[in-house]
PDB file of N, CA and C in Angstrom:
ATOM      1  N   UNK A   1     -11.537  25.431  54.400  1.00  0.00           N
ATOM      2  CA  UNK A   1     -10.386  26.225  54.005  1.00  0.00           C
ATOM      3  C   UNK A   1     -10.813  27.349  53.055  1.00  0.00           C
ATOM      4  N   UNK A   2     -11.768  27.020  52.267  1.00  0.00           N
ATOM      5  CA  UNK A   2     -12.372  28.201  51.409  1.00  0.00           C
ATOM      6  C   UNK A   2     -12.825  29.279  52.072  1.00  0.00           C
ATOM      7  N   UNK A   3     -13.853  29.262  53.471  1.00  0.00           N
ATOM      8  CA  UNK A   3     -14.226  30.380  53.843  1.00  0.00           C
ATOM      9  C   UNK A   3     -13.011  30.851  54.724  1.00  0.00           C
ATOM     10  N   UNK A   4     -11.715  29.892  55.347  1.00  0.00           N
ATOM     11  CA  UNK A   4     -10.993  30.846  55.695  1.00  0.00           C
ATOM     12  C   UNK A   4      -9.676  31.916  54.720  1.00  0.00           C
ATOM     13  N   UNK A   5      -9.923  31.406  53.158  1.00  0.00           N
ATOM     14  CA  UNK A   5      -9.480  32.146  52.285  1.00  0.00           C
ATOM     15  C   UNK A   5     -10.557  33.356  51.623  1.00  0.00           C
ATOM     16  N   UNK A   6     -11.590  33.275  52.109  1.00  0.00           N
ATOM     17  CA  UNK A   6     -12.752  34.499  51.995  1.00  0.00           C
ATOM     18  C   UNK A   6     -12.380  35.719  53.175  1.00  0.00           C
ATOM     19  N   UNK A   7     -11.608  34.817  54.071  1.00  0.00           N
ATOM     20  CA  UNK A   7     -11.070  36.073  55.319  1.00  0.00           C
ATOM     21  C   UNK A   7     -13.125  36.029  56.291  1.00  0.00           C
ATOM     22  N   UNK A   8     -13.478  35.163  56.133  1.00  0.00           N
ATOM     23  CA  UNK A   8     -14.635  34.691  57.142  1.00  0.00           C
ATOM     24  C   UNK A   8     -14.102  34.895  58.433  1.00  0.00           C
ATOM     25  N   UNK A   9     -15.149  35.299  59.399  1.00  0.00           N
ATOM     26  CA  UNK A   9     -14.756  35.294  60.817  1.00  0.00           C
ATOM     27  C   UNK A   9     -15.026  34.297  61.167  1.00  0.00           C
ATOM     28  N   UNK A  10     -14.226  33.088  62.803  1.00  0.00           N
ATOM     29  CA  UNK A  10     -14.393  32.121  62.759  1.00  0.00           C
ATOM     30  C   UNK A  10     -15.753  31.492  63.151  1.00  0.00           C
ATOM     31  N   UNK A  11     -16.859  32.666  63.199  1.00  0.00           N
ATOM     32  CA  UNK A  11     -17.687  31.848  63.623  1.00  0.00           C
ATOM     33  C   UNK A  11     -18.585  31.664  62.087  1.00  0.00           C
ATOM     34  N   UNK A  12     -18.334  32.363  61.376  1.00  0.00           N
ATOM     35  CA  UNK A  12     -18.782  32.082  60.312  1.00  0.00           C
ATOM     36  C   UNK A  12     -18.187  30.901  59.772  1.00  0.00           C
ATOM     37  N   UNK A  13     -16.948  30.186  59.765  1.00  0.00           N
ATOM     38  CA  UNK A  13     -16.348  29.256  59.288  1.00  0.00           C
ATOM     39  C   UNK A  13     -16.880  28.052  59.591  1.00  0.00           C
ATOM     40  N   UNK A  14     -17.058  28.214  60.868  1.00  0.00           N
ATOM     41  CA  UNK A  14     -17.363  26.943  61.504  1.00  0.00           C
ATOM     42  C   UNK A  14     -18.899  26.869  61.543  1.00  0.00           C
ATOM     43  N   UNK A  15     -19.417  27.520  61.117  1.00  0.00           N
ATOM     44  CA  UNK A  15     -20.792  27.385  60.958  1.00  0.00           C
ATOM     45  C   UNK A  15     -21.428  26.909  59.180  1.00  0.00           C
ATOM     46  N   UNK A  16     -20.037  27.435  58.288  1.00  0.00           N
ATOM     47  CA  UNK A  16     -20.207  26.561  57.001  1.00  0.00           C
ATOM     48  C   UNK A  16     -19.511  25.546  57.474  1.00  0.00           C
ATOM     49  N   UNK A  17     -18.597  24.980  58.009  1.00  0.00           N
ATOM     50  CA  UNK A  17     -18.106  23.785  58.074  1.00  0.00           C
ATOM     51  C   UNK A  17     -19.414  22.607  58.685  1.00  0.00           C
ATOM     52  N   UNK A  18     -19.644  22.872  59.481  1.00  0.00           N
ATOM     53  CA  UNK A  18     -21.333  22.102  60.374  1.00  0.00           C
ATOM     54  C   UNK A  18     -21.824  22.301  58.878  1.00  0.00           C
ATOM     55  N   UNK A  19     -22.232  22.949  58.319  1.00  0.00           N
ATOM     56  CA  UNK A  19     -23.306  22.575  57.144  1.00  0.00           C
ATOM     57  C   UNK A  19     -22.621  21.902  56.271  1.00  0.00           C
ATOM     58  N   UNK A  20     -21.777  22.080  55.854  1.00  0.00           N
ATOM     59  CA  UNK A  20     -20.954  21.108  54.551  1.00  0.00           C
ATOM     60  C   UNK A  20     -20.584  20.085  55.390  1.00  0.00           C
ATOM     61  N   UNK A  21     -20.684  19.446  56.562  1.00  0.00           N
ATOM     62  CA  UNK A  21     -20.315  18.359  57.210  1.00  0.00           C
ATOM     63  C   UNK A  21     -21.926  17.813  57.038  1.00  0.00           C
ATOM     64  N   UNK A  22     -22.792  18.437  57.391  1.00  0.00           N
ATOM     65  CA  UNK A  22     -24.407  17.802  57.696  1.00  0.00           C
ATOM     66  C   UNK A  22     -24.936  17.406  55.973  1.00  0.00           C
ATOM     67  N   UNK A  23     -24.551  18.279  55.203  1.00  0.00           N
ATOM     68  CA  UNK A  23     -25.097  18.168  53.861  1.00  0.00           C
ATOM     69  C   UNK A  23     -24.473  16.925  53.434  1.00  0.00           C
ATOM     70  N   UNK A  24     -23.070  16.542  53.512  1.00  0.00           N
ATOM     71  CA  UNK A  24     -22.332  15.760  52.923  1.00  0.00           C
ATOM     72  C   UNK A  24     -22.774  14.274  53.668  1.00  0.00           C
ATOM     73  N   UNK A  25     -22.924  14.040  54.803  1.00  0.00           N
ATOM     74  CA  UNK A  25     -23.559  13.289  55.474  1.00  0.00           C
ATOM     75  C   UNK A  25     -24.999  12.766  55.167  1.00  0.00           C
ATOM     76  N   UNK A  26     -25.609  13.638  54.647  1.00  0.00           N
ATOM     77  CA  UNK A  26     -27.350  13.674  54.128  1.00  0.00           C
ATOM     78  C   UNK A  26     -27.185  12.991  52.645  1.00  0.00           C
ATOM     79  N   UNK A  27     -26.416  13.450  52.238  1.00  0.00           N
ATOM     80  CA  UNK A  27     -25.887  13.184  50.657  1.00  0.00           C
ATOM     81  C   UNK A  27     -25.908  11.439  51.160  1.00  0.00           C
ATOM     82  N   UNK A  28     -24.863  11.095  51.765  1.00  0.00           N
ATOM     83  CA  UNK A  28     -24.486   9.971  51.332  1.00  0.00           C
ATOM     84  C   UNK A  28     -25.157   8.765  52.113  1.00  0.00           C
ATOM     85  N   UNK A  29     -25.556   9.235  53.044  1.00  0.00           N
ATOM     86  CA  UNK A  29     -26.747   8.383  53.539  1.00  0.00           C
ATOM     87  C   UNK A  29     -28.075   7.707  52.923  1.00  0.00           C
ATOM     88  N   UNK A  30     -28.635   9.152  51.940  1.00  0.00           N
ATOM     89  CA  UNK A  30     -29.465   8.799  51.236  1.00  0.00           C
ATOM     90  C   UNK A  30     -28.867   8.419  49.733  1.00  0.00           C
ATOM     91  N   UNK A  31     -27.723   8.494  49.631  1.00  0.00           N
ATOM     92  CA  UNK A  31     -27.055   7.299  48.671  1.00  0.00           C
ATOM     93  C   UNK A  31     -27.117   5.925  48.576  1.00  0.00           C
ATOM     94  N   UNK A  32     -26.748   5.882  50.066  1.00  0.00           N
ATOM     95  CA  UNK A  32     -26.145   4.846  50.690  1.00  0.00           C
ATOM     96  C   UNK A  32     -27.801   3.688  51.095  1.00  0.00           C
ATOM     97  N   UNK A  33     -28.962   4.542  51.513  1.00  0.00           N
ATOM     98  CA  UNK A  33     -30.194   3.520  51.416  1.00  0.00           C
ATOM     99  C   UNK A  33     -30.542   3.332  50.147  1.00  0.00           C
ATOM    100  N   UNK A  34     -30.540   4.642  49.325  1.00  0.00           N
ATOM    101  CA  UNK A  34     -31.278   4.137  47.653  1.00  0.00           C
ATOM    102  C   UNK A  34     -30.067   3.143  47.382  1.00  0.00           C
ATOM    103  N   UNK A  35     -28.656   2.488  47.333  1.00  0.00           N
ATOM    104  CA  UNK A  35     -28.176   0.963  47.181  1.00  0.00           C
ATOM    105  C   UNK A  35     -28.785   0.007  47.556  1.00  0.00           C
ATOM    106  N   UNK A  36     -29.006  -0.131  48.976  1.00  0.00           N
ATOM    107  CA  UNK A  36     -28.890  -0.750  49.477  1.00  0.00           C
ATOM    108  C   UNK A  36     -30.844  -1.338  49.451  1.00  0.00           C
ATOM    109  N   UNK A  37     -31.261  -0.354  48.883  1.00  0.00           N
ATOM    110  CA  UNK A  37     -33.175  -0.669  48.431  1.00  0.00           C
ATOM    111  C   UNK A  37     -33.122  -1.273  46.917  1.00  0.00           C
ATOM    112  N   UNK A  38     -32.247  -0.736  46.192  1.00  0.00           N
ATOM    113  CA  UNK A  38     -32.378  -1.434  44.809  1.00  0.00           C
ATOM    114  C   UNK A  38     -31.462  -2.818  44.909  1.00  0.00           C
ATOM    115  N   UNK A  39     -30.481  -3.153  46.014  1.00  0.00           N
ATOM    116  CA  UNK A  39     -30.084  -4.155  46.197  1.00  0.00           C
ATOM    117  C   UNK A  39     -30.983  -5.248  46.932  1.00  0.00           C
ATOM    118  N   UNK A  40     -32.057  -5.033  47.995  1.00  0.00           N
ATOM    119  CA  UNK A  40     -33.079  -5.469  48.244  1.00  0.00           C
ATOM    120  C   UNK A  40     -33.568  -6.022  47.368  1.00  0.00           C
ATOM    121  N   UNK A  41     -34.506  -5.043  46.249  1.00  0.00           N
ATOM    122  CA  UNK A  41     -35.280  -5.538  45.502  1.00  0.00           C
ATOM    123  C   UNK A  41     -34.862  -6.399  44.260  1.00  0.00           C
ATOM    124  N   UNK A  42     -33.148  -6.461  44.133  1.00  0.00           N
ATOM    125  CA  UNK A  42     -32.880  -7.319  43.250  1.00  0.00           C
ATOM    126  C   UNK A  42     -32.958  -9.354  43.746  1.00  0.00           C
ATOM    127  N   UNK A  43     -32.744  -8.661  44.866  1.00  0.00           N
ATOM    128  CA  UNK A  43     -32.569 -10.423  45.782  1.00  0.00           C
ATOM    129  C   UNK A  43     -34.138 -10.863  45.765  1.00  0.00           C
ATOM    130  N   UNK A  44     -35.201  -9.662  46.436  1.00  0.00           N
ATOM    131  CA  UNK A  44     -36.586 -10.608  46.024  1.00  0.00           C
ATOM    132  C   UNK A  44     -37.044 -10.893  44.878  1.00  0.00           C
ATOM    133  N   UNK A  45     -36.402 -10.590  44.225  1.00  0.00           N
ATOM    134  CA  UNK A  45     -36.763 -10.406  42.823  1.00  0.00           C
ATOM    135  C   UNK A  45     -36.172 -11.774  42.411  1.00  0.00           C
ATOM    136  N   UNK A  46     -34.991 -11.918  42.545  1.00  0.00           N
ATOM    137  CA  UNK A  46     -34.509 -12.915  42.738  1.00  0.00           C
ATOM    138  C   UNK A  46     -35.175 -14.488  42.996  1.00  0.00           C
ATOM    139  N   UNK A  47     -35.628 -14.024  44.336  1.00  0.00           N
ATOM    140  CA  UNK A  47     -36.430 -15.328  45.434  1.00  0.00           C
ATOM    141  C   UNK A  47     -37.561 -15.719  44.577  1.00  0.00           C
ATOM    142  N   UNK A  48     -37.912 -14.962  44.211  1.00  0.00           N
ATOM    143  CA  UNK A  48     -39.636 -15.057  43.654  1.00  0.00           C
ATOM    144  C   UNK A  48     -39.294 -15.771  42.482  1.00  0.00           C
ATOM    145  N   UNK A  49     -38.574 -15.369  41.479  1.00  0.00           N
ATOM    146  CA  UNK A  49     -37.902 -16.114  39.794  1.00  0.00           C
ATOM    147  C   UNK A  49     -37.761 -17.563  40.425  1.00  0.00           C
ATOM    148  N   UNK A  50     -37.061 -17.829  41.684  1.00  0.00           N
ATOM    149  CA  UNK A  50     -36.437 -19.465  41.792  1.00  0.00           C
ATOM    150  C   UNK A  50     -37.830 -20.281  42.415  1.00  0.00           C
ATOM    151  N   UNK A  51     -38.508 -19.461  43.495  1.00  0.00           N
ATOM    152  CA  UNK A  51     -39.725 -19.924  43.832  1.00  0.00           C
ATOM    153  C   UNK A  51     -40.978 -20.265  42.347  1.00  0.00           C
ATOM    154  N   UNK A  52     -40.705 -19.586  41.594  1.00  0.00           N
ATOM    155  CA  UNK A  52     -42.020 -19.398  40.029  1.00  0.00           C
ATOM    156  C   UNK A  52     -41.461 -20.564  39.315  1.00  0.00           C
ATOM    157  N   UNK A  53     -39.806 -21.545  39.401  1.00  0.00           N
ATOM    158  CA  UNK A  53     -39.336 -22.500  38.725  1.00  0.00           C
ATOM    159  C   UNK A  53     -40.053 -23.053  39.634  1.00  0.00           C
TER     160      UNK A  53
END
């Protein structure tokens, strides 16, 4: 909606929209593994403490 309040032509619009769709996607993906790796390493971390009792 921003570039169509810049008065963008539509192919310009839709060509920031594909990038702010791909960026936002990239963003949260690599959010979404760095959780899901520090959640990993809390569980072996985990395993290993109950295995060392």
């Amino acid at each position: 909606m921003f570039a169509i309040a810049l008065g963008l032509s539509p192919l310009e619009t839709i060509t920031i929209s594909i990038s702010v769709t791909i960026f936002i996607a990239a963003f949260t993906w690599v959010s979404i593994k760095g959780d899901l790796r520090e959640l990993a390493n809390e569980l072996i971390d985990d395993k290993n403490r109950k295995e060392d009792d």
